[in-house]
Protein backbone atom coordinates (compact mmCIF):
# COMPACT_ATOMS: atom_id res chain seq x y z
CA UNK A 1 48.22 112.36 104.54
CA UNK A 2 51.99 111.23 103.42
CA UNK A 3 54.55 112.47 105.58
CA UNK A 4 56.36 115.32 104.59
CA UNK A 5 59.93 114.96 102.90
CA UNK A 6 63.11 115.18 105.19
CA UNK A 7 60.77 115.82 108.86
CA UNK A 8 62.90 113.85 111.74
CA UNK A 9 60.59 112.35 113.28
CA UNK A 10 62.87 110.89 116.48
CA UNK A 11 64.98 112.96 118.99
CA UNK A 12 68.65 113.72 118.43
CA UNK A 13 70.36 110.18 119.16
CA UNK A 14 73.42 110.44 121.19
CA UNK A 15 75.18 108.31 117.88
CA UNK A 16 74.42 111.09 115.62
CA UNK A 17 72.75 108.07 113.15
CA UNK A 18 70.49 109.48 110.54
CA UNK A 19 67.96 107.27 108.64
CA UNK A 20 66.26 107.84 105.43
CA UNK A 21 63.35 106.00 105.33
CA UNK A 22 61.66 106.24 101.59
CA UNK A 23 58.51 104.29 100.80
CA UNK A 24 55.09 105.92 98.81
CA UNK A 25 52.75 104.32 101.55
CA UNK A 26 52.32 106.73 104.92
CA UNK A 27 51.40 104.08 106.71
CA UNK A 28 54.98 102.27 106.34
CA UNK A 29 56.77 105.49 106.77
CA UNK A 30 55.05 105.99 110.19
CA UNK A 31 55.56 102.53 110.93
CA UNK A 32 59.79 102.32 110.11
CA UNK A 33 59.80 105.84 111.57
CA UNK A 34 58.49 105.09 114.93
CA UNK A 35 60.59 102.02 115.47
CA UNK A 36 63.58 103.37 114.54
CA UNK A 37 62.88 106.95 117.03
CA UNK A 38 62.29 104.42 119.81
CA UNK A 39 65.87 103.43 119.42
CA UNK A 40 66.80 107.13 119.46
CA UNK A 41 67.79 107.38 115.70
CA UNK A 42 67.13 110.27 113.47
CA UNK A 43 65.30 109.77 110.92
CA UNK A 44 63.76 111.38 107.69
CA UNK A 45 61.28 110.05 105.04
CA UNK A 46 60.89 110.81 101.36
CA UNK A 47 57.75 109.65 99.87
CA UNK A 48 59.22 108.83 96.10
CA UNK A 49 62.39 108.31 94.39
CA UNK A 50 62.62 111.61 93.04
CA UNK A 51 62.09 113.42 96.67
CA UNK A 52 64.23 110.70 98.43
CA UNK A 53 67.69 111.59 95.64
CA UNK A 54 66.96 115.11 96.62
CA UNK A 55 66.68 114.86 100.21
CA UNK A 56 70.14 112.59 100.31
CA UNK A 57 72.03 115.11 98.04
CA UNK A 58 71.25 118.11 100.27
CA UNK A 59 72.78 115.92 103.12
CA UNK A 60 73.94 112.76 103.27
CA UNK A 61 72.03 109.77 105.89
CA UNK A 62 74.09 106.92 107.01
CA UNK A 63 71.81 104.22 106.00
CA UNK A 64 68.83 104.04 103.34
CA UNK A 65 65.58 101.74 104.04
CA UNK A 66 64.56 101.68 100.61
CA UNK A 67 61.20 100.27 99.40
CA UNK A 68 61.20 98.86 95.67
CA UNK A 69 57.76 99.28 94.12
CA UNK A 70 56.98 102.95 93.99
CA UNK A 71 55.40 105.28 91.24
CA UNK A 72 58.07 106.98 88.77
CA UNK A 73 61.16 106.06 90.25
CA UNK A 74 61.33 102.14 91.62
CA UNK A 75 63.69 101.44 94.77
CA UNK A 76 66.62 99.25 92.41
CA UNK A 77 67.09 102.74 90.01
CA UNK A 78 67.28 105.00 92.79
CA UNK A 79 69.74 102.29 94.35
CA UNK A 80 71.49 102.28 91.02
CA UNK A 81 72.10 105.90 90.65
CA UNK A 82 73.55 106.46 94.42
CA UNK A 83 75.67 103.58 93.62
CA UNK A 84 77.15 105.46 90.55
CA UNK A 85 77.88 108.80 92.19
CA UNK A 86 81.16 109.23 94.12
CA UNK A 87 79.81 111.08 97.32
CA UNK A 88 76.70 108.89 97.43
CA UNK A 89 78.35 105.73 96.94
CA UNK A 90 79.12 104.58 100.21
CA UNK A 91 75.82 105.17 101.94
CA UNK A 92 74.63 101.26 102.96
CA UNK A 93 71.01 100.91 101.66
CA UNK A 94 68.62 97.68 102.96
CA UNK A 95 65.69 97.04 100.62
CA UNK A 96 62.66 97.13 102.31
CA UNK A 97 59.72 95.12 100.24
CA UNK A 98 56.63 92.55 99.77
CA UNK A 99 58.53 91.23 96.92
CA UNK A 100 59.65 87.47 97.98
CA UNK A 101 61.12 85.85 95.36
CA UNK A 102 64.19 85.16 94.34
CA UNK A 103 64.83 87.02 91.36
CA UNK A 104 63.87 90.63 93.02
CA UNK A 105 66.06 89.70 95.95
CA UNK A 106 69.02 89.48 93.89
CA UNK A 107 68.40 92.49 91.76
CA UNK A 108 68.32 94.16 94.87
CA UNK A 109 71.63 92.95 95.29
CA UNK A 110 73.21 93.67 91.95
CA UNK A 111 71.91 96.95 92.46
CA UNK A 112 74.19 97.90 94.98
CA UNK A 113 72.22 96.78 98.38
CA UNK A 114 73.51 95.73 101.23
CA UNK A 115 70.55 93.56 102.65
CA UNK A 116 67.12 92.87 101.62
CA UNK A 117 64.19 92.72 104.65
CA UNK A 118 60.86 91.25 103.39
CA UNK A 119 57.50 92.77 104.52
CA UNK A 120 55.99 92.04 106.56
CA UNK A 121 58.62 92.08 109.23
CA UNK A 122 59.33 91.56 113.13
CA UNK A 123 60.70 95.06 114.38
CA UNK A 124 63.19 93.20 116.12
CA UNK A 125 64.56 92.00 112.47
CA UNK A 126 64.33 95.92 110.75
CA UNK A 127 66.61 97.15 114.30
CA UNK A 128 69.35 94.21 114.18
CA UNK A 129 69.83 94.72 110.50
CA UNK A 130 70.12 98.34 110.83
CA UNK A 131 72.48 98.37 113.88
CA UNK A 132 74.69 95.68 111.97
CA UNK A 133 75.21 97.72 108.52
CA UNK A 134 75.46 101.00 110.70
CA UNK A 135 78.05 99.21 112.93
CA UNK A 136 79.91 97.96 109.89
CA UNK A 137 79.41 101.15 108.13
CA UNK A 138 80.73 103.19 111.20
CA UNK A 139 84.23 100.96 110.86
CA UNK A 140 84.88 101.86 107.32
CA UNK A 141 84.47 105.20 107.70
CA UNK A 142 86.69 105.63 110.58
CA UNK A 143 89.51 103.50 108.88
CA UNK A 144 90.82 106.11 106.71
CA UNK A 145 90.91 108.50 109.75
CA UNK A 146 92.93 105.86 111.53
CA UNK A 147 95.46 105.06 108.61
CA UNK A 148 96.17 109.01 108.45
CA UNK A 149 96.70 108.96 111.91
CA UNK A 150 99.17 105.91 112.05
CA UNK A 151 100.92 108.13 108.41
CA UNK A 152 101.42 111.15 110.76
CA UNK A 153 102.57 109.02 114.00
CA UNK A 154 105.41 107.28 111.38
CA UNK A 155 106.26 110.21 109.86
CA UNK A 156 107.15 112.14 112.44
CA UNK A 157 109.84 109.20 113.27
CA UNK A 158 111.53 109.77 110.25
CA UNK A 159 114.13 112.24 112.28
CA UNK A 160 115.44 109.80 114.77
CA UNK A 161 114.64 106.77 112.66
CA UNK A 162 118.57 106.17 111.47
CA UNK A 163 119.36 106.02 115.46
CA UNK A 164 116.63 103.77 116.37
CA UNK A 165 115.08 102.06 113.73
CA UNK A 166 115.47 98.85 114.94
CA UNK A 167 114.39 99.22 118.41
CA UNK A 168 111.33 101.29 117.36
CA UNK A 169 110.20 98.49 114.50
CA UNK A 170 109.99 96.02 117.36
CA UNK A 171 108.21 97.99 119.46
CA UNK A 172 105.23 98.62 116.73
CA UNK A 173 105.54 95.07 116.24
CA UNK A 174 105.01 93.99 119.92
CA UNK A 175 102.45 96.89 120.18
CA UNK A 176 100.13 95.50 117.25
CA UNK A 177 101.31 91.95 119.32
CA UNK A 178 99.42 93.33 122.53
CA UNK A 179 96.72 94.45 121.28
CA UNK A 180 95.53 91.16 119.95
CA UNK A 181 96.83 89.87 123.34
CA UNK A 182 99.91 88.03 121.69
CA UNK A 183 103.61 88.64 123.03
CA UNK A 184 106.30 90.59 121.99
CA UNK A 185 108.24 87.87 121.40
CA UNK A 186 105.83 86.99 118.26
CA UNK A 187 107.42 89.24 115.79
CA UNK A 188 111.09 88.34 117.19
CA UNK A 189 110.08 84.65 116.13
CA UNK A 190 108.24 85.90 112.89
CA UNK A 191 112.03 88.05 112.00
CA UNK A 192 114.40 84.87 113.31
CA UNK A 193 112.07 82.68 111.39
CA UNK A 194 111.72 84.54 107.97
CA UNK A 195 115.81 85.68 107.97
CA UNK A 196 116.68 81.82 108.52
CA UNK A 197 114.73 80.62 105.36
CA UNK A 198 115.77 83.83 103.24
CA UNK A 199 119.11 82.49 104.20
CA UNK A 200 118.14 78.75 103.49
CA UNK A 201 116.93 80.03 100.09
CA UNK A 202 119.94 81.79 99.20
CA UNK A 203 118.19 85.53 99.11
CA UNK A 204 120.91 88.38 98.72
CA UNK A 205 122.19 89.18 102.48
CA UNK A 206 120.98 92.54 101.53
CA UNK A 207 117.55 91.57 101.42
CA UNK A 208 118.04 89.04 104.29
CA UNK A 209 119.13 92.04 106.42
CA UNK A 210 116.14 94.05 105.42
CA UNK A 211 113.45 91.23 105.61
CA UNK A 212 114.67 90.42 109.35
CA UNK A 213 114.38 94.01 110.30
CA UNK A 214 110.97 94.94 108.39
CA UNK A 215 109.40 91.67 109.54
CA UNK A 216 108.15 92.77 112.83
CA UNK A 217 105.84 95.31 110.91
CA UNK A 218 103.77 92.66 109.10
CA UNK A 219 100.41 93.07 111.08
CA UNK A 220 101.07 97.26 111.54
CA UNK A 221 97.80 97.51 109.70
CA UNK A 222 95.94 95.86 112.80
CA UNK A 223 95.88 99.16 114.12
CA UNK A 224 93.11 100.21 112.68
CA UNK A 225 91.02 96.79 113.56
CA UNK A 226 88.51 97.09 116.37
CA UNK A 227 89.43 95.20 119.66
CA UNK A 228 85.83 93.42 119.56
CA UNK A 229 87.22 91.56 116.41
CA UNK A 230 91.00 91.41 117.25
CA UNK A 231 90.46 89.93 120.27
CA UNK A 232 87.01 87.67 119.16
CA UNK A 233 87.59 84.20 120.67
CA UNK A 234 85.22 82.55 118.66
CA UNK A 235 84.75 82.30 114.84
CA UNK A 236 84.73 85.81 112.78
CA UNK A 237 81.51 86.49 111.03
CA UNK A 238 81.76 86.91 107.24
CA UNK A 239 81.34 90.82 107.92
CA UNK A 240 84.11 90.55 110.52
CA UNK A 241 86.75 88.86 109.24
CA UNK A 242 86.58 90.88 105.89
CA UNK A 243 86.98 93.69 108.25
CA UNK A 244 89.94 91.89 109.45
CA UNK A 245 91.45 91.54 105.78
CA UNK A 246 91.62 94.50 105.59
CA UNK A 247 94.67 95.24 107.71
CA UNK A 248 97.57 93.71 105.10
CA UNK A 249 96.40 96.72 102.65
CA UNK A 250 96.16 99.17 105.94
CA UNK A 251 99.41 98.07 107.01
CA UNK A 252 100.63 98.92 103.29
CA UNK A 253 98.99 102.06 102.71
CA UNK A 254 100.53 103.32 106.49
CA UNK A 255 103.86 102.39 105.19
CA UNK A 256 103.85 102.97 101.74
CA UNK A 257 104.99 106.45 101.92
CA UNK A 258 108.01 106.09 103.46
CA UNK A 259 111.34 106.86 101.21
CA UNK A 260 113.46 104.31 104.06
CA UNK A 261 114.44 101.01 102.48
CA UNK A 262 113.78 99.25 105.50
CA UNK A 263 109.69 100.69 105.70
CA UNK A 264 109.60 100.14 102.08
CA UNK A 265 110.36 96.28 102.55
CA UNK A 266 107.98 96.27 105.94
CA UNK A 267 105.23 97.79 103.40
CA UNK A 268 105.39 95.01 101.06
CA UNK A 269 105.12 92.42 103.67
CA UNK A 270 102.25 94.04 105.38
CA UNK A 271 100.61 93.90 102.36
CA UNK A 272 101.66 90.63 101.14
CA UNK A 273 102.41 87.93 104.04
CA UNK A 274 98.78 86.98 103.89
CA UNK A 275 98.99 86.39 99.52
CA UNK A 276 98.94 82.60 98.76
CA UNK A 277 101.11 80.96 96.54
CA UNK A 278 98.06 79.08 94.63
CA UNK A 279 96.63 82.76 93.72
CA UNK A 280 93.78 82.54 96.60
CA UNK A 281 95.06 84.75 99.40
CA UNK A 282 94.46 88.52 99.99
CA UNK A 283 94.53 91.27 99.60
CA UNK A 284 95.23 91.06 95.70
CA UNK A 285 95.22 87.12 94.90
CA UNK A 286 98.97 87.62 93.43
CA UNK A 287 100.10 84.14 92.74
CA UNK A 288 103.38 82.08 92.71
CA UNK A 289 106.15 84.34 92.16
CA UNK A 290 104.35 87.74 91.61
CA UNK A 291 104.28 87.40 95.61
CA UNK A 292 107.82 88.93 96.42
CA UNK A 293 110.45 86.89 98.50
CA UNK A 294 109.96 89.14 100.94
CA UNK A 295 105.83 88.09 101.42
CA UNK A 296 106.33 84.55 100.65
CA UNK A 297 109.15 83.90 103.59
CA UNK A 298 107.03 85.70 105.61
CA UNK A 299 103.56 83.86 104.90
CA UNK A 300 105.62 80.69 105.70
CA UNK A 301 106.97 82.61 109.14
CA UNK A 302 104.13 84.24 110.34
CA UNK A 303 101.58 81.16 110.05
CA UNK A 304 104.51 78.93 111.60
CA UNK A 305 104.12 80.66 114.52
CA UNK A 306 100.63 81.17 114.99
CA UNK A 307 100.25 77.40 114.72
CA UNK A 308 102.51 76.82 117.19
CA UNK A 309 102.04 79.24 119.89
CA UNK A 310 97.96 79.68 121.39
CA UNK A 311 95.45 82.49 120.63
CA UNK A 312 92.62 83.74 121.81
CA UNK A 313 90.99 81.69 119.32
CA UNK A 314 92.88 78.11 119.39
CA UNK A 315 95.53 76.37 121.29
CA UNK A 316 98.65 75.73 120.18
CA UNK A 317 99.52 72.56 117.65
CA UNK A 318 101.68 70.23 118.56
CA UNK A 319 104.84 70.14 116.39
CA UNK A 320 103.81 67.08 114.22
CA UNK A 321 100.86 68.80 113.60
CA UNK A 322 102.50 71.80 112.03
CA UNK A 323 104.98 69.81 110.43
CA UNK A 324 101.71 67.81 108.28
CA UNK A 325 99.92 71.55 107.69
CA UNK A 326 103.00 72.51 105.94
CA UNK A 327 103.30 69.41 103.78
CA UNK A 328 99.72 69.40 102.74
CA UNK A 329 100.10 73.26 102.06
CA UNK A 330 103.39 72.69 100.06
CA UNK A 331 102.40 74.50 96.89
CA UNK A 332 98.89 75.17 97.59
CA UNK A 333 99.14 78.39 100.51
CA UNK A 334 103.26 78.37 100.66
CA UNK A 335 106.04 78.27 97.62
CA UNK A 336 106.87 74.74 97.82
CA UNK A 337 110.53 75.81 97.27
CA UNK A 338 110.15 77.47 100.14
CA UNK A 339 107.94 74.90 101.96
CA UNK A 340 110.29 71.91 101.16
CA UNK A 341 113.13 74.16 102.75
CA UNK A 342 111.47 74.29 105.79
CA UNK A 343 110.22 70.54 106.06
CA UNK A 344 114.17 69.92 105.56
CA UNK A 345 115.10 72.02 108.36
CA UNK A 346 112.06 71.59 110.44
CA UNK A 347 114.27 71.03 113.98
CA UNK A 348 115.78 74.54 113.17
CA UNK A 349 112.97 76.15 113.20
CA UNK A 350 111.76 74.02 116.50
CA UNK A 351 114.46 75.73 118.04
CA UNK A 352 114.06 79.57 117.10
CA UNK A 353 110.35 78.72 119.39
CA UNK A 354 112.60 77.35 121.93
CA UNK A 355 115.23 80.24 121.99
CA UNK A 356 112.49 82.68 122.11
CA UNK A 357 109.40 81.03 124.23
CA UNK A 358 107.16 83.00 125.70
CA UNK A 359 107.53 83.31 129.33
């Protein structure tokens, strides 16, 4: 006998997790379902396409195991029409099938999957796969949570901002800095750095003055990164370090709202100061100048001093060292108007590092 639609079949898991599990065979159904309840997930089954749409509409899992070959309704057009309904979107669904080859692999793909486990399969595989995309899936959700949270802690600054802005833009900055277990004295460097190229370029000293003070705010979107990848020491994953792009639009999006000219001009650098001049950085690929002067000095400024100082992930580069990066990168990562500038001036630069070395 097929096991009913929507039964849980585990007890209540302390993570509140909720499979679907939706294959036409009972026998795979009681399989999935009994390794997953062993890990304390809840889980429900649907024994077609049809019953498995229903079952997610009346409430929503956080991650499908879908099989492909089923009567009526195959796995890749049930995929396809969660993908192309708002609220149903976002759910992460792992195919689940026999099928080996190629081609079915990456229709599964193209039809919205996130990963694609072939049958027959260790158990071990099925539970790292599903604590990965639940993991990852569990992140994403709880970003926009996070960004409304930084919105409402800026906003309520705006009354005393005039008074302190300064004072309270460096301590974000430093605060973001701590986190990922750098100094204060990072964005100080990353401000003396970018206002003494604006000035080298011959930027308005209005925009100078608002670059230097909005610079400090470049990595606000951090906030809402997990410590597990701000502070990896090793290499990010794939998975992780798109997680970690995603903090130039964050930092944007927390900003954005501001009417201050001074938040305005931090917004565009959060969002920009990771944008390459060769049209291959992120968030947006803008390239050459469609990157504002505000994003390019501070690309320049902020990888400057990650090269030079250590992190949890590299030591620091001897000054020759740095000095080649930027040549090679003249025109490729950094505006080479920009980039030559610097070269020029290298020993000026040398000394902001000295004037503000970290104790």
């Amino acid at each position: 006998m097929p096991l009913p639609e929507g039964v849980l079949v585990s007890h209540t898991s302390p993570r509140q997790h909720e499979i679907l599990v939706v294959d036409d065979i009972a026998a795979n159904l009681k399989l999935l379902s009994n390794i997953l309840a062993d890990e304390h997930y809840n889980v429900r089954v649907a024994i077609n396409g049809q019953m498995a749409l229903a079952s997610i509409h009346a409430q929503k899992p956080d991650l499908v195991l879908l099989d492909i070959k089923m009567p009526d309704m195959d796995g890749f057009e049930v995929c396809k029409r969660l993908k192309a309904e708002p609220e149903t979107a976002s759910i992460p669904i792992i195919f689940i099938s026999a099928l080996n080859e190629t081609e079915g692999k990456v229709d599964a793909f193209r039809a919205g999957g996130v990963d694609y486990i072939t049958k027959p399969f260790a158990n071990e595989e099925v539970l790292a796969r599903v604590h990965t995309h639940l993991e990852l899936n569990d992140y994403k959700n709880h970003l926009e949570e996070k960004v409304s949270q930084a919105v409402s802690e800026i906003q309520n600054l705006n009354d005393e901002l005039e008074a302190t802005q300064k004072e309270v833009i460096y301590m974000m900055g430093a605060a973001i800095d701590e986190r990922s277990h750098e100094t204060g004295l990072h964005v100080v460097r990353v401000a003396e750095t970018a206002k003494r190229l604006a000035t080298l370029h011959g930027v308005e000293a209005d925009t100078i003055d608002l670059i230097y003070r909005a610079a400090p705010m470049h990595d606000i979107g951090k906030v809402a990164i997990p410590d597990a990848i701000l502070n990896k020491p090793g290499k990010l994953t794939d998975d992780e370090m798109a997680m970690m792009k995603t903090h130039s639009q964050i930092g944007y999006d927390i900003l954005k709202y501001s009417k201050r000219s001074v938040l305005q001009m931090a917004a565009i650098i959060a969002q920009q100061h990771h944008e390459r001049f060769d049209g291959f950085g992120y968030p947006n690929g803008l390239k050459g100048k469609d990157i504002h002067i505000a994003g390019r000095v501070c690309a320049l400024a902020d990888v400057f001093d990650a090269l030079s100082h250590e992190r949890v992930y590299k030591p620091a580069w001897e000054p020759e060292q740095v000095r080649d990066y930027f040549r090679e990168q003249k025109g490729k990562a950094f505006d080479p108007d920009l980039a030559e500038l610097f070269l020029q001036n290298f020993d000026d630069f040398l000394d902001i590092n000295r004037r503000f070395k970290d104790e």
